[in-house]
C-alpha atoms as a PDB file:
ATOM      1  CA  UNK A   1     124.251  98.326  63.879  1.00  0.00           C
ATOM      2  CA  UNK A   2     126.921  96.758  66.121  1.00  0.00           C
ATOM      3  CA  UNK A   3     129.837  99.382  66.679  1.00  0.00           C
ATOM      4  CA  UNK A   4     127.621 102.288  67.053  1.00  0.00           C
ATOM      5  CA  UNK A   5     128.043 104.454  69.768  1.00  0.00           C
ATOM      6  CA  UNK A   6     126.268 107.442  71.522  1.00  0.00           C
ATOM      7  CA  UNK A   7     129.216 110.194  72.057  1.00  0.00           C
ATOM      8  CA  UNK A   8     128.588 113.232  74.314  1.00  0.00           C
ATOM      9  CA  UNK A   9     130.995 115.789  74.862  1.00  0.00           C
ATOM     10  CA  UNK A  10     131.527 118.565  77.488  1.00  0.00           C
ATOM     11  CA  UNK A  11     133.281 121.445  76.940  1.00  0.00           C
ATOM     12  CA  UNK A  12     134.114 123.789  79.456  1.00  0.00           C
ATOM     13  CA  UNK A  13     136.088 127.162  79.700  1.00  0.00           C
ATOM     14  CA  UNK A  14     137.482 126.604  83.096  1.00  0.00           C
ATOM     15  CA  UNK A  15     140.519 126.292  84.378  1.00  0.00           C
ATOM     16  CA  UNK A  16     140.955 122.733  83.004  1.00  0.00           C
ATOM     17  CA  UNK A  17     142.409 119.483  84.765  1.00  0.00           C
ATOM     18  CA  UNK A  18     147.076 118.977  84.162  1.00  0.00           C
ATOM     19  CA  UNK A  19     147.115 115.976  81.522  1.00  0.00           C
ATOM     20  CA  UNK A  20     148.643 114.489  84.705  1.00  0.00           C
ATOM     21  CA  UNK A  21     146.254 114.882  87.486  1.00  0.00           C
ATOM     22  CA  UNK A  22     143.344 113.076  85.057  1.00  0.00           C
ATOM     23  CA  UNK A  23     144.155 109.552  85.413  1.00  0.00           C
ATOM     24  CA  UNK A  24     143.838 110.373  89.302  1.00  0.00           C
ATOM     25  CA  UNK A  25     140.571 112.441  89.183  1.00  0.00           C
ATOM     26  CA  UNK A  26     138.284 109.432  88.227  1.00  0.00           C
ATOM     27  CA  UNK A  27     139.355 107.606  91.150  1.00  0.00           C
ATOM     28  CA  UNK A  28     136.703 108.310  94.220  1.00  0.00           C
ATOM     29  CA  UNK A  29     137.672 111.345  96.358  1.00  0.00           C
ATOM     30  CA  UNK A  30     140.404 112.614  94.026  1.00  0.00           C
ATOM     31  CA  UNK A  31     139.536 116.309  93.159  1.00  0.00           C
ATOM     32  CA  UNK A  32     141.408 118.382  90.269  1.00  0.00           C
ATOM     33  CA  UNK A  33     140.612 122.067  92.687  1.00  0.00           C
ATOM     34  CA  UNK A  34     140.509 121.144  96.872  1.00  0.00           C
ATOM     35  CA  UNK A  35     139.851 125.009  96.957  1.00  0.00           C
ATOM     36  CA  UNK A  36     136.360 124.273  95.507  1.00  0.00           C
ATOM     37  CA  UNK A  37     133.837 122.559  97.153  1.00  0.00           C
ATOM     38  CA  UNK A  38     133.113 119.177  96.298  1.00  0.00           C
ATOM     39  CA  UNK A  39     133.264 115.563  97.326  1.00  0.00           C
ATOM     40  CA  UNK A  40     135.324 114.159  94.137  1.00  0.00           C
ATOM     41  CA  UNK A  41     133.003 111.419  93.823  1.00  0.00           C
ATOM     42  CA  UNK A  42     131.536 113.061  90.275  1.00  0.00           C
ATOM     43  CA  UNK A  43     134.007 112.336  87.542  1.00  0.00           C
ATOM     44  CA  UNK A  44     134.084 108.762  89.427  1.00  0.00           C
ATOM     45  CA  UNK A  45     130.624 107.992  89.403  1.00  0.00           C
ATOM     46  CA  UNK A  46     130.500 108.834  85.751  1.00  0.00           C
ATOM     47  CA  UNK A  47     133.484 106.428  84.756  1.00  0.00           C
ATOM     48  CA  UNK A  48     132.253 103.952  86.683  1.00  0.00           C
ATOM     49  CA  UNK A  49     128.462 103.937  85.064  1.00  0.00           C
ATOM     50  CA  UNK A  50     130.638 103.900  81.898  1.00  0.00           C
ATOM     51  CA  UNK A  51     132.804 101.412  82.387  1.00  0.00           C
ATOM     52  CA  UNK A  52     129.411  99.489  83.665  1.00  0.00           C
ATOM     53  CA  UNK A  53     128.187  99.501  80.338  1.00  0.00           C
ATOM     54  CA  UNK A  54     131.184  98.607  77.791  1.00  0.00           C
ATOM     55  CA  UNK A  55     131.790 102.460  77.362  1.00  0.00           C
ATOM     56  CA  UNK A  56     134.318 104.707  78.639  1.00  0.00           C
ATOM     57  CA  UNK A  57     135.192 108.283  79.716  1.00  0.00           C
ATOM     58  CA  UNK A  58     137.971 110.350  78.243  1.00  0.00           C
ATOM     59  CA  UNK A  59     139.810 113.774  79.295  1.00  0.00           C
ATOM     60  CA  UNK A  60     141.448 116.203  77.056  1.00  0.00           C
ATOM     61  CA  UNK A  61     142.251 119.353  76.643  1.00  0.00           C
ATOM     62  CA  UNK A  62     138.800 121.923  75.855  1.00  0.00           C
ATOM     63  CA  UNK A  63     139.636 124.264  72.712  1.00  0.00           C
ATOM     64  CA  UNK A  64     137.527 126.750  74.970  1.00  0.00           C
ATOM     65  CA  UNK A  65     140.552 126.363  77.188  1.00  0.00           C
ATOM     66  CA  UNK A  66     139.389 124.039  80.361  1.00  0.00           C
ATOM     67  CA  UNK A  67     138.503 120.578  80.242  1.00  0.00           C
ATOM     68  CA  UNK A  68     137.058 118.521  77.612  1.00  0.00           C
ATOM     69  CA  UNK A  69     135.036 115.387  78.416  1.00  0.00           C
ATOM     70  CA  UNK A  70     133.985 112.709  76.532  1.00  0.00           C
ATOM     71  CA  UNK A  71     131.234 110.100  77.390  1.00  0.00           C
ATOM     72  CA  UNK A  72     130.911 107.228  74.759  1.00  0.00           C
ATOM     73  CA  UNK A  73     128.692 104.197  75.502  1.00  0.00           C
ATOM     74  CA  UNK A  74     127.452 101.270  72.952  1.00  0.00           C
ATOM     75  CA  UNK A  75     124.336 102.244  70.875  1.00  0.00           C
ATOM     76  CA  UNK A  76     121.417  99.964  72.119  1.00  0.00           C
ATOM     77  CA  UNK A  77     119.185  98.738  69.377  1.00  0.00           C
ATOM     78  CA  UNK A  78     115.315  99.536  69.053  1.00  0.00           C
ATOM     79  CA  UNK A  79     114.458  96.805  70.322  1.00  0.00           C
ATOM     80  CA  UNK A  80     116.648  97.117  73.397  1.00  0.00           C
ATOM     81  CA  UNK A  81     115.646 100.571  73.842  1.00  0.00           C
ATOM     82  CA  UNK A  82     111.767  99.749  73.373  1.00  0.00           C
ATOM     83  CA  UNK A  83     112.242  96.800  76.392  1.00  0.00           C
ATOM     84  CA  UNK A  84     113.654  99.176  78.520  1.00  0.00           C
ATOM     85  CA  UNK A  85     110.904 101.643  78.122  1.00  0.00           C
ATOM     86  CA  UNK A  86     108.668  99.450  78.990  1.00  0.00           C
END
């Protein structure tokens, strides 16, 4: 029904991302570690896609102890899903 949403969560163990670096590490380029590898672009591309479709991305704090990220984007219908299948 309208309001639903499909919610996926990452948990990690890591060392996490400061409450005030995670505004900055969606933006394109912006990366939480530059003593990893990496071209900053993922965190980006994933709020962006979000954003894209009427959902958004959130960052908290993991209770495994790193970073905990949450994905939620509007339910599609059946019949929206069964039109984009094919």
């Amino acid at each position: 029904g309208d309001g639903e949403k499909l919610v996926i969560r990452v948990d990690d163990d890591g060392r996490g991302i400061a409450a005030g670096e995670r505004d900055a590490v969606v933006r394109r380029g912006v990366r939480a570690d530059q003593l990893v590898p990496g071209s900053g672009l993922g965190l980006s591309i994933v709020d962006d896609l979000a954003r894209i479709h009427g959902g958004e991305l959130r960052l908290a704090d993991s209770p495994l102890g790193g970073l905990r990220a949450v994905l939620e984007l509007p339910a599609a219908g059946r019949a929206a899903a069964r039109s984009a299948v094919g």
